[in-house]
C-alpha atoms as a PDB file:
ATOM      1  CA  UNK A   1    -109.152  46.106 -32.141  1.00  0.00           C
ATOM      2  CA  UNK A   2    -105.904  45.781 -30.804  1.00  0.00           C
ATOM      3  CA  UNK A   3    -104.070  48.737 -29.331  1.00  0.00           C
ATOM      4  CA  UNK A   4    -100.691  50.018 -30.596  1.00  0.00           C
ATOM      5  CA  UNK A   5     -97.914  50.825 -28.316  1.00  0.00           C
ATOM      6  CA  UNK A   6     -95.224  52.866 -29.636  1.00  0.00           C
ATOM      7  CA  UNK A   7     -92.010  53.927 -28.709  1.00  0.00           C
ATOM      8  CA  UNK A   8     -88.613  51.571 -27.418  1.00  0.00           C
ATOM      9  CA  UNK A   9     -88.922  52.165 -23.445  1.00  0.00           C
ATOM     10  CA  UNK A  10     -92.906  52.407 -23.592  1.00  0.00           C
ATOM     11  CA  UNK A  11     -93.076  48.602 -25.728  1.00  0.00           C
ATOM     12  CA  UNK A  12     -89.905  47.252 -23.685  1.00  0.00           C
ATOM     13  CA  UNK A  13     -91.599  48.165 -20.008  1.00  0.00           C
ATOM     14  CA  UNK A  14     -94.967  46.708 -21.183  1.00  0.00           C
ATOM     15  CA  UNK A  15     -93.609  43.652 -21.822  1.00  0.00           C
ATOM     16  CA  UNK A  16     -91.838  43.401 -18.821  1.00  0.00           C
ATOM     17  CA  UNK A  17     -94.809  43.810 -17.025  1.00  0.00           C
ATOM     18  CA  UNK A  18     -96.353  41.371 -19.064  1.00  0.00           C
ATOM     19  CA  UNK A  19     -99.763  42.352 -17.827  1.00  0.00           C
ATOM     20  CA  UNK A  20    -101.484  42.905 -21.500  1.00  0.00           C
ATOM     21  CA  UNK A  21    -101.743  40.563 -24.364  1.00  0.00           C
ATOM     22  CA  UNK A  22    -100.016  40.797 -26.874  1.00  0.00           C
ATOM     23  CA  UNK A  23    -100.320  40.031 -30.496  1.00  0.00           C
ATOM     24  CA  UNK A  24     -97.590  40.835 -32.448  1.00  0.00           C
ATOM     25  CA  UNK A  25     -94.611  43.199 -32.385  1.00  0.00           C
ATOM     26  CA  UNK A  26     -93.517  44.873 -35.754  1.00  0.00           C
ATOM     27  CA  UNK A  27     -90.130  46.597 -36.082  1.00  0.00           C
ATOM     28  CA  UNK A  28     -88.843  48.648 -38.473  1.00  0.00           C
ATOM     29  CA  UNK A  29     -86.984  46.702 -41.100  1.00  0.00           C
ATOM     30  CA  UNK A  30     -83.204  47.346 -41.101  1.00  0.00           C
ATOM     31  CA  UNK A  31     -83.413  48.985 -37.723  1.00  0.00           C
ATOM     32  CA  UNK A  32     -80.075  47.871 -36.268  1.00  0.00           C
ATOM     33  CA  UNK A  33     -81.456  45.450 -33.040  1.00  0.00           C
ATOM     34  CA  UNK A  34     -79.409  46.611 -30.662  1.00  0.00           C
ATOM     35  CA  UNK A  35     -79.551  48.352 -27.040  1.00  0.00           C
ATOM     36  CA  UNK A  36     -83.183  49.136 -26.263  1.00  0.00           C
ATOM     37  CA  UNK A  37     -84.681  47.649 -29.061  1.00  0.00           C
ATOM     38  CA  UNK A  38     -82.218  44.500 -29.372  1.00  0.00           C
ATOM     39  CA  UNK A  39     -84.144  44.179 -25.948  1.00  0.00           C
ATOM     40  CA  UNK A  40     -87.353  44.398 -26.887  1.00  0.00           C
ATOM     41  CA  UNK A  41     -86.917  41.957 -29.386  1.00  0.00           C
ATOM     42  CA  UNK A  42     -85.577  39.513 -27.253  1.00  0.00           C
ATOM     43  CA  UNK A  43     -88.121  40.040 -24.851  1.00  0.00           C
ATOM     44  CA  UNK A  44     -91.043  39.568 -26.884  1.00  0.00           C
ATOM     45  CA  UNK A  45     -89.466  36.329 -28.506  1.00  0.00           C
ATOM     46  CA  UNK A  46     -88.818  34.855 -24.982  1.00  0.00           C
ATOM     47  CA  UNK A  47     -92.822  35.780 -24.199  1.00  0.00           C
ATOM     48  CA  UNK A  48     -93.700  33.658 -27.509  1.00  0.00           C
ATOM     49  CA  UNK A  49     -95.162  37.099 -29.205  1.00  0.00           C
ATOM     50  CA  UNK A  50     -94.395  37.170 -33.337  1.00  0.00           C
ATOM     51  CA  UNK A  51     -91.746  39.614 -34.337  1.00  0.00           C
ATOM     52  CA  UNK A  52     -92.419  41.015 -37.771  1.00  0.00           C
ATOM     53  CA  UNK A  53     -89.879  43.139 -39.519  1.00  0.00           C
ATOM     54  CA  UNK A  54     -91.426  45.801 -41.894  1.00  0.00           C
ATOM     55  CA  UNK A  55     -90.719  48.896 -44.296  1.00  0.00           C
ATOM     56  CA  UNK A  56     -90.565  51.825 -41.851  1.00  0.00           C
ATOM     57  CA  UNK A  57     -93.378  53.633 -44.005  1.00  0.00           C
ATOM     58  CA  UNK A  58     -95.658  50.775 -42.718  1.00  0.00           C
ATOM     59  CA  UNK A  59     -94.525  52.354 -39.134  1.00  0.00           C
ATOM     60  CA  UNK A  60     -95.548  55.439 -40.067  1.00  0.00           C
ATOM     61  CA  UNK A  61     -98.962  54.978 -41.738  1.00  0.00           C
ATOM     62  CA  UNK A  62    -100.032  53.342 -38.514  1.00  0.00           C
ATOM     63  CA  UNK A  63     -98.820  55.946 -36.077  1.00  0.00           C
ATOM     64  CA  UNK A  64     -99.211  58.956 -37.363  1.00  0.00           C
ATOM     65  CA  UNK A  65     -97.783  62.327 -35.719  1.00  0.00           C
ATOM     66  CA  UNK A  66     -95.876  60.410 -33.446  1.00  0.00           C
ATOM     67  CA  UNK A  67     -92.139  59.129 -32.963  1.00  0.00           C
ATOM     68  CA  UNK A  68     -92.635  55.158 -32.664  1.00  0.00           C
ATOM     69  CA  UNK A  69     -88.661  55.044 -32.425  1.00  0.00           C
ATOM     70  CA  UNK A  70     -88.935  51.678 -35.097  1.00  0.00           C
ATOM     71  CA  UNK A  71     -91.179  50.072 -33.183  1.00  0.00           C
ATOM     72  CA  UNK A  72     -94.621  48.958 -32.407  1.00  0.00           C
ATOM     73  CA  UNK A  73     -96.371  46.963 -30.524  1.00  0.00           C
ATOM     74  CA  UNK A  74    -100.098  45.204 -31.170  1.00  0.00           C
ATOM     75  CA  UNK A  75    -101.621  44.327 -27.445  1.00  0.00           C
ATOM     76  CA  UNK A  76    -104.721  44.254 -25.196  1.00  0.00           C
ATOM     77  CA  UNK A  77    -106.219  47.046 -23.784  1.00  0.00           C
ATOM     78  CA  UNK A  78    -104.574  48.642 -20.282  1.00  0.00           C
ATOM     79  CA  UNK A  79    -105.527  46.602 -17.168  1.00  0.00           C
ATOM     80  CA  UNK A  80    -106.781  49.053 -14.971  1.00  0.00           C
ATOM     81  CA  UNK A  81    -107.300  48.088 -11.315  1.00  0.00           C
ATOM     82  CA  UNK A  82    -109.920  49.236  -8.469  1.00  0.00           C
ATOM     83  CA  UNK A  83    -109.506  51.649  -5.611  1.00  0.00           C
ATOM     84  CA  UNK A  84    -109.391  48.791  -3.963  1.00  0.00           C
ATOM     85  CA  UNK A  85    -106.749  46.902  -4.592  1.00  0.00           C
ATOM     86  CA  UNK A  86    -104.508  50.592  -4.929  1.00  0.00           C
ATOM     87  CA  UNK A  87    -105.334  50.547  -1.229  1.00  0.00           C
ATOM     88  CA  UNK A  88    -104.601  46.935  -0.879  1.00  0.00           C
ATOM     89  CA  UNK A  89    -101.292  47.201  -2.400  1.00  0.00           C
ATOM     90  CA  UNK A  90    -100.216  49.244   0.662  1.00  0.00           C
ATOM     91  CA  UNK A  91    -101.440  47.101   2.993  1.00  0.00           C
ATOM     92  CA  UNK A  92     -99.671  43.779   1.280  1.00  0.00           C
ATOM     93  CA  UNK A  93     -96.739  45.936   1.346  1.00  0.00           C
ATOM     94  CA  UNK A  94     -96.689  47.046   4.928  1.00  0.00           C
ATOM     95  CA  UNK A  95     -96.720  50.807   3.990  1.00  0.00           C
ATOM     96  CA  UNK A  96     -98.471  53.804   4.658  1.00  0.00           C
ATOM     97  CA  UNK A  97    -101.253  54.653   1.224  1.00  0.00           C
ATOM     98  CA  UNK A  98     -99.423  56.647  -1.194  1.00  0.00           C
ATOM     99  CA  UNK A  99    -101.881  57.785  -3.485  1.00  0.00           C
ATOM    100  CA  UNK A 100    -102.131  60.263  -6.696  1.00  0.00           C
ATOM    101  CA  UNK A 101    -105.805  61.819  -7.523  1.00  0.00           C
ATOM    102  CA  UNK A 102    -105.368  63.889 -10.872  1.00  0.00           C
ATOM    103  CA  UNK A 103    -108.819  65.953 -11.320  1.00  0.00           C
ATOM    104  CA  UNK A 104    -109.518  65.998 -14.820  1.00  0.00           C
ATOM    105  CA  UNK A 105    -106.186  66.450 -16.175  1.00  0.00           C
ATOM    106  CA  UNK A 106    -106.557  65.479 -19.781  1.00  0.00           C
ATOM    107  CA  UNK A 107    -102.896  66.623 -21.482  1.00  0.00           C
ATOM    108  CA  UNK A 108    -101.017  63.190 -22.297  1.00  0.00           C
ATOM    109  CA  UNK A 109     -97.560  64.757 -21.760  1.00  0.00           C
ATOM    110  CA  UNK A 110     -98.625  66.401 -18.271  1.00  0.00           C
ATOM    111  CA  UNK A 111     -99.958  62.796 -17.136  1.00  0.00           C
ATOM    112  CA  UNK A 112     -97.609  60.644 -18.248  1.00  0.00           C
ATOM    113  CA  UNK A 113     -94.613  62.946 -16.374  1.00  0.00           C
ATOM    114  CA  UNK A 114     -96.579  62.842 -13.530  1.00  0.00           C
ATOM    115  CA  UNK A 115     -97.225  59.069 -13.565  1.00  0.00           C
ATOM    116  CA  UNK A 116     -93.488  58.128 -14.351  1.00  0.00           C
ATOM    117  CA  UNK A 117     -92.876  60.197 -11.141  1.00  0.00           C
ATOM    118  CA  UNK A 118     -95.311  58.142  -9.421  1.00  0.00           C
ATOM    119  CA  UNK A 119     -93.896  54.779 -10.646  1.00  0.00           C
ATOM    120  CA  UNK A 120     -90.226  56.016  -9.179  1.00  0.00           C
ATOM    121  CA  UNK A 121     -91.541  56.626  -5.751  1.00  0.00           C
ATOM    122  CA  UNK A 122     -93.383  53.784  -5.594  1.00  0.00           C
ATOM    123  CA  UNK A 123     -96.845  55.112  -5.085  1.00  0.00           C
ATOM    124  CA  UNK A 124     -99.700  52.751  -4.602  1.00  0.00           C
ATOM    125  CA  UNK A 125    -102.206  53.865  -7.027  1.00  0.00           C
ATOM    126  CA  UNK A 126    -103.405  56.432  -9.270  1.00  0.00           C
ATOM    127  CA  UNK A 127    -106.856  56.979  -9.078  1.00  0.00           C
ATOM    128  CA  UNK A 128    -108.362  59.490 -12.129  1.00  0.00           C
ATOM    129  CA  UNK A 129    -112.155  59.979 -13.000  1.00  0.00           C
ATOM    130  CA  UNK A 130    -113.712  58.690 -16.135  1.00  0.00           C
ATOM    131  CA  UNK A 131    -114.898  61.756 -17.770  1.00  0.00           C
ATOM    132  CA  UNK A 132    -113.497  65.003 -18.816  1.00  0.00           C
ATOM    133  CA  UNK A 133    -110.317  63.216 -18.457  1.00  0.00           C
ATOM    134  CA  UNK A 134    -107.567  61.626 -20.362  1.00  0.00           C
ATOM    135  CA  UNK A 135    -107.418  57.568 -19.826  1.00  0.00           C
ATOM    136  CA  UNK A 136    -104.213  55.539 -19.946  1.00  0.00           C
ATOM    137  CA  UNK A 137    -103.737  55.736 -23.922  1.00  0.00           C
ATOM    138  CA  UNK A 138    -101.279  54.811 -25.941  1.00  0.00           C
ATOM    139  CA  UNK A 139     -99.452  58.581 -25.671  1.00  0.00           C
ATOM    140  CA  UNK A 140     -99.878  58.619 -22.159  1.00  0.00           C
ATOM    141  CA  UNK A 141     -97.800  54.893 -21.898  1.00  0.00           C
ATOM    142  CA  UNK A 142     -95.229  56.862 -24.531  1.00  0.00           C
ATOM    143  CA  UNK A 143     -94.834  59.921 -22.682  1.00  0.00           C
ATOM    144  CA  UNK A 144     -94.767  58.023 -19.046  1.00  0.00           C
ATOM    145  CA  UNK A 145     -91.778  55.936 -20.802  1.00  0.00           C
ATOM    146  CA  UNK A 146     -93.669  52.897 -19.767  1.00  0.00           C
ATOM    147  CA  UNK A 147     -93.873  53.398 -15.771  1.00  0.00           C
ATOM    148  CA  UNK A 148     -97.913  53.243 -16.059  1.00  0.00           C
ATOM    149  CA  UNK A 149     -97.345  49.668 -17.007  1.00  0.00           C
ATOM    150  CA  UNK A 150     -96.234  48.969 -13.650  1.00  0.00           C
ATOM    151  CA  UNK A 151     -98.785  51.171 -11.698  1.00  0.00           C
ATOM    152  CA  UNK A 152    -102.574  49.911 -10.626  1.00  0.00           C
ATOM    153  CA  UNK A 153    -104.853  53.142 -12.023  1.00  0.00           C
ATOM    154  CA  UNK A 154    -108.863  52.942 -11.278  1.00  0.00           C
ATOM    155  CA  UNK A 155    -111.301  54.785 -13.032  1.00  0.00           C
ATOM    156  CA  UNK A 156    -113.769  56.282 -10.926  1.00  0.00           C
ATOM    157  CA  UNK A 157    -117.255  58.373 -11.779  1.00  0.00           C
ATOM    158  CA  UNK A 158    -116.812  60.963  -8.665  1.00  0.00           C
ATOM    159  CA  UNK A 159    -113.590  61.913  -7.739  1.00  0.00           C
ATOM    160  CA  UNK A 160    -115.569  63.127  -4.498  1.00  0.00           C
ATOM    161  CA  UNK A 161    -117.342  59.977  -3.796  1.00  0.00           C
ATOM    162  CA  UNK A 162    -113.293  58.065  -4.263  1.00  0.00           C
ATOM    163  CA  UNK A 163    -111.892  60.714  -1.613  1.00  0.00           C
ATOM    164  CA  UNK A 164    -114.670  60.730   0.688  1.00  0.00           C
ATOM    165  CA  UNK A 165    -113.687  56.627   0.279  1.00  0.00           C
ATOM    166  CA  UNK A 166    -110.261  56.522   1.096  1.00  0.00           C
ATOM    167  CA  UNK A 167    -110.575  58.852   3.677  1.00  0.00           C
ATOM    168  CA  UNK A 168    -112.776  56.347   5.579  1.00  0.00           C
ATOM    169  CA  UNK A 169    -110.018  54.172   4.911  1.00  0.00           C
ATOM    170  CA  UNK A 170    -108.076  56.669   6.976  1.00  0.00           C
ATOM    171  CA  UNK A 171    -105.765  58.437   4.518  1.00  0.00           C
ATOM    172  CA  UNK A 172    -105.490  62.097   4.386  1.00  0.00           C
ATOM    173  CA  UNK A 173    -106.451  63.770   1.130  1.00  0.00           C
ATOM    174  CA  UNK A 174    -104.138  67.023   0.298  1.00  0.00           C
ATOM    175  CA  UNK A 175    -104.770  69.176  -2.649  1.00  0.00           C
ATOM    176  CA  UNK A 176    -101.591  70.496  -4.190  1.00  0.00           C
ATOM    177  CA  UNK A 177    -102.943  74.196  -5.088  1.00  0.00           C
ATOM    178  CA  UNK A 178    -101.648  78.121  -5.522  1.00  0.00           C
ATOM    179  CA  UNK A 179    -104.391  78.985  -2.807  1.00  0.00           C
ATOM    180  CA  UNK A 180    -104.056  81.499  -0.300  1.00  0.00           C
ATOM    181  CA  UNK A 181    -105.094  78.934   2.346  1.00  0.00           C
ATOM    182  CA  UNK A 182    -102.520  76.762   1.510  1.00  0.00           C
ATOM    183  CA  UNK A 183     -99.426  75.744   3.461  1.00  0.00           C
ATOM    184  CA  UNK A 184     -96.108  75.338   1.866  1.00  0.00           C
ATOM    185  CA  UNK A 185     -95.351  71.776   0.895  1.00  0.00           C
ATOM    186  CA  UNK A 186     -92.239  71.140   2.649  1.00  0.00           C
ATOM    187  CA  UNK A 187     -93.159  72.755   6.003  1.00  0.00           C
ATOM    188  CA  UNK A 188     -95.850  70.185   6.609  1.00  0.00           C
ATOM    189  CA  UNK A 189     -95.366  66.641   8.207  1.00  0.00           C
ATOM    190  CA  UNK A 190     -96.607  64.172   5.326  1.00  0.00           C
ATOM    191  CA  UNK A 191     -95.815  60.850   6.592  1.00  0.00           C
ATOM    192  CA  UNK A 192     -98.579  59.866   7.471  1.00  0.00           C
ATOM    193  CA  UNK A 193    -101.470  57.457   4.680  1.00  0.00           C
ATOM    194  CA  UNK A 194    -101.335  60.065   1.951  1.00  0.00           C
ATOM    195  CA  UNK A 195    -103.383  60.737  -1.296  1.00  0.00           C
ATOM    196  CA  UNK A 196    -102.230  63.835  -3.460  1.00  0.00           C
ATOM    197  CA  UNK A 197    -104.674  65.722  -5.905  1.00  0.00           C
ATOM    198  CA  UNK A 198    -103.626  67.458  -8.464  1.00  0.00           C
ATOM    199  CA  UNK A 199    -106.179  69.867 -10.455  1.00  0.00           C
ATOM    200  CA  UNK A 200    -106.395  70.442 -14.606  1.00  0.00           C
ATOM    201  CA  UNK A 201    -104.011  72.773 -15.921  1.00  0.00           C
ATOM    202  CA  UNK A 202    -105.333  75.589 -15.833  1.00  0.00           C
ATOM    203  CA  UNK A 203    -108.434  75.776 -13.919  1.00  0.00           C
ATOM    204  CA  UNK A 204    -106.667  73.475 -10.974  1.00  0.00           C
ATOM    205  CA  UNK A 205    -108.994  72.207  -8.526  1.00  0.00           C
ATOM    206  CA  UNK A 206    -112.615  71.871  -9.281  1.00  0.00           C
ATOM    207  CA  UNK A 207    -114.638  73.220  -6.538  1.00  0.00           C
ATOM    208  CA  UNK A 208    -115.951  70.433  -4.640  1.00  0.00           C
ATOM    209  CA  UNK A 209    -112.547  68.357  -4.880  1.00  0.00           C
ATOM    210  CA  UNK A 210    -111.236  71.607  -2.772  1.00  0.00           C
ATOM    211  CA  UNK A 211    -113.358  71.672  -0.214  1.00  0.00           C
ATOM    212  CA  UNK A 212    -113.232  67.780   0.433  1.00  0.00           C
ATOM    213  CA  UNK A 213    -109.181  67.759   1.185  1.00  0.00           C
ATOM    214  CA  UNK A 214    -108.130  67.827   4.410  1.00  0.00           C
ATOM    215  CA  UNK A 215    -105.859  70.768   3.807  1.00  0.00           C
ATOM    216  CA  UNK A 216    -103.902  72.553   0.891  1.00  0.00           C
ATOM    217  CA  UNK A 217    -100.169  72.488   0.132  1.00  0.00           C
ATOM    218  CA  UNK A 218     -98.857  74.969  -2.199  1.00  0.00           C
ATOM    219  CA  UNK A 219     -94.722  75.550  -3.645  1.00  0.00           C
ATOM    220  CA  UNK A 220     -93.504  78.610  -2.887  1.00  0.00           C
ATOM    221  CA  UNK A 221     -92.377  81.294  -5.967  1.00  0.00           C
ATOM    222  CA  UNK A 222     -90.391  84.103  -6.233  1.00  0.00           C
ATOM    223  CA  UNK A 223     -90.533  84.708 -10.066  1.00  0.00           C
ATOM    224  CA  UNK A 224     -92.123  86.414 -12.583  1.00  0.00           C
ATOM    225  CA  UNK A 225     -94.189  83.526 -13.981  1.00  0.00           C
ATOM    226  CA  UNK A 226     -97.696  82.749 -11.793  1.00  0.00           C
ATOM    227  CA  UNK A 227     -96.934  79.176 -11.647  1.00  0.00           C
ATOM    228  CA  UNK A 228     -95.473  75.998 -12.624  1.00  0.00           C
ATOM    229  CA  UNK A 229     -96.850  73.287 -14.859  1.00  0.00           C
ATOM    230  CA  UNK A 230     -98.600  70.633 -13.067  1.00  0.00           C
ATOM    231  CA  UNK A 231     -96.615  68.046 -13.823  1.00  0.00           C
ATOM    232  CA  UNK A 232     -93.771  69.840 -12.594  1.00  0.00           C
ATOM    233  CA  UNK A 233     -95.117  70.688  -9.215  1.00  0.00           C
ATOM    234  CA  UNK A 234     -96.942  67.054  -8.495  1.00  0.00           C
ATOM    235  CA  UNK A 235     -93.911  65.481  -9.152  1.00  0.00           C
ATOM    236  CA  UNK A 236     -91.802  68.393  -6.979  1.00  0.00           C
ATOM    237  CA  UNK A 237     -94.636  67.094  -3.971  1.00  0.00           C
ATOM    238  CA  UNK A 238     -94.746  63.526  -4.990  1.00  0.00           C
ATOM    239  CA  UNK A 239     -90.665  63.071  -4.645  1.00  0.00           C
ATOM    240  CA  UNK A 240     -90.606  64.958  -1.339  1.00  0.00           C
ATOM    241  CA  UNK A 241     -93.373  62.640   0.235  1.00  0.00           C
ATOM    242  CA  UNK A 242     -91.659  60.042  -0.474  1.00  0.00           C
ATOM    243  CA  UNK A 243     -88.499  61.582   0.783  1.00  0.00           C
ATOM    244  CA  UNK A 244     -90.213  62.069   4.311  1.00  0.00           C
ATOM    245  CA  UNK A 245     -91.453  58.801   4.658  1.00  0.00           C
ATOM    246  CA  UNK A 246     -88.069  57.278   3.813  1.00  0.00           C
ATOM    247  CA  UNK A 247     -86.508  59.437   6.855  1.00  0.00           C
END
């Protein structure tokens, strides 16, 4: 069964990436074809995919509780990637491993955020576990605006086991946490091969994915609130990392 992409910049950036199949794309009949979606449709003509115009009610019986924008798209399943070739990517590159861990996070909104983040500083992989967590699914492509199309993400079974991997590799695994132990984030040197884990909301870290990092980074607070959402804070630490190895 095929999936269904929905939503202009999440269908238009999987078809630039072109690394699904696709089927068919069905717009809302009427829709006036212009801007974003005038793109799409040009895009997915130029890839030979059909372009079917239908009643928007069609839209909505298909995707339900969700904003498709007038648009959906019928395509393979997402091509995730191995740790592997995340760390490979680096190498082919010439760069220092950027990598995002995300321990269990399972809130579409919260990982797509984070992933778009990822996509604009031009991290190497994302690397999540294949239980208790949310996978790359059609809301998570939505609310990433498309930038996990672009991104190699492996499923792994033990997020312990895949940082115990990479640091043999010789990256250094740092847990973004509100932990007494931890250092603030901007007062440590990251440029160096770097993997970032990020813990559920709410419970953060699990355990054992604390105790393997090589040390803790934390944002400092001065409000009332006891701290920010997850999404918000990876992508504070994400964008600075990036903003250190660039200097």
């Amino acid at each position: 069964m095929a999936e269904l992409l929905y939503g202009r910049n999440a269908v238009r950036e999987a078809l630039r990436a072109r690394r699904r199949t696709f089927q068919r794309l069905l717009v809302s009949a009427g829709a006036q074809e212009a801007g974003t979606l005038g793109e799409v449709v040009r895009m997915a003509e130029e890839a030979g995919v059909p372009v079917a115009r239908v009643d928007r009610r069609d839209l909505d019986r298909r995707i339900r509780d969700a904003n498709h924008q007038g648009v959906l798209l019928e395509c393979g399943d997402y091509p995730y990637a191995e740790l592997e070739d995340c760390l490979a990517l680096a190498e082919e590159r010439g760069e220092p491993a950027l990598l995002l861990m995300l321990d269990h996070l399972q809130d579409p909104q919260n990982i797509g955020t984070l992933l778009r983040t990822a996509e604009v500083v031009g991290v190497h992989g994302v690397i999540i576990p294949g239980r208790r967590a949310a996978e790359i699914t059609p809301a998570v492509v939505n609310a990433s605006s498309g930038a996990v199309e672009h991104l190699r993400v492996a499923v792994i079974t033990n997020l312990a086991a895949a940082i115990e991997q990479v640091q043999h590799a010789g990256v250094w695994v740092v847990g973004v946490e509100d932990d007494p132990r931890a250092q603030e984030y901007d007062r440590v040197d990251l440029d160096m091969p770097l993997a970032l884990v990020l813990g559920a909301e709410g419970p953060g870290l699990a355990r054992l994915t604390r105790e393997r990092c090589d040390f803790l980074v934390r944002l400092p607070m001065r409000g009332q609130i006891a701290s920010l959402n997850v999404a918000v804070a990876g992508s504070i630490v994400l964008y600075h990392a990036w903003r250190t190895r660039e200097e």
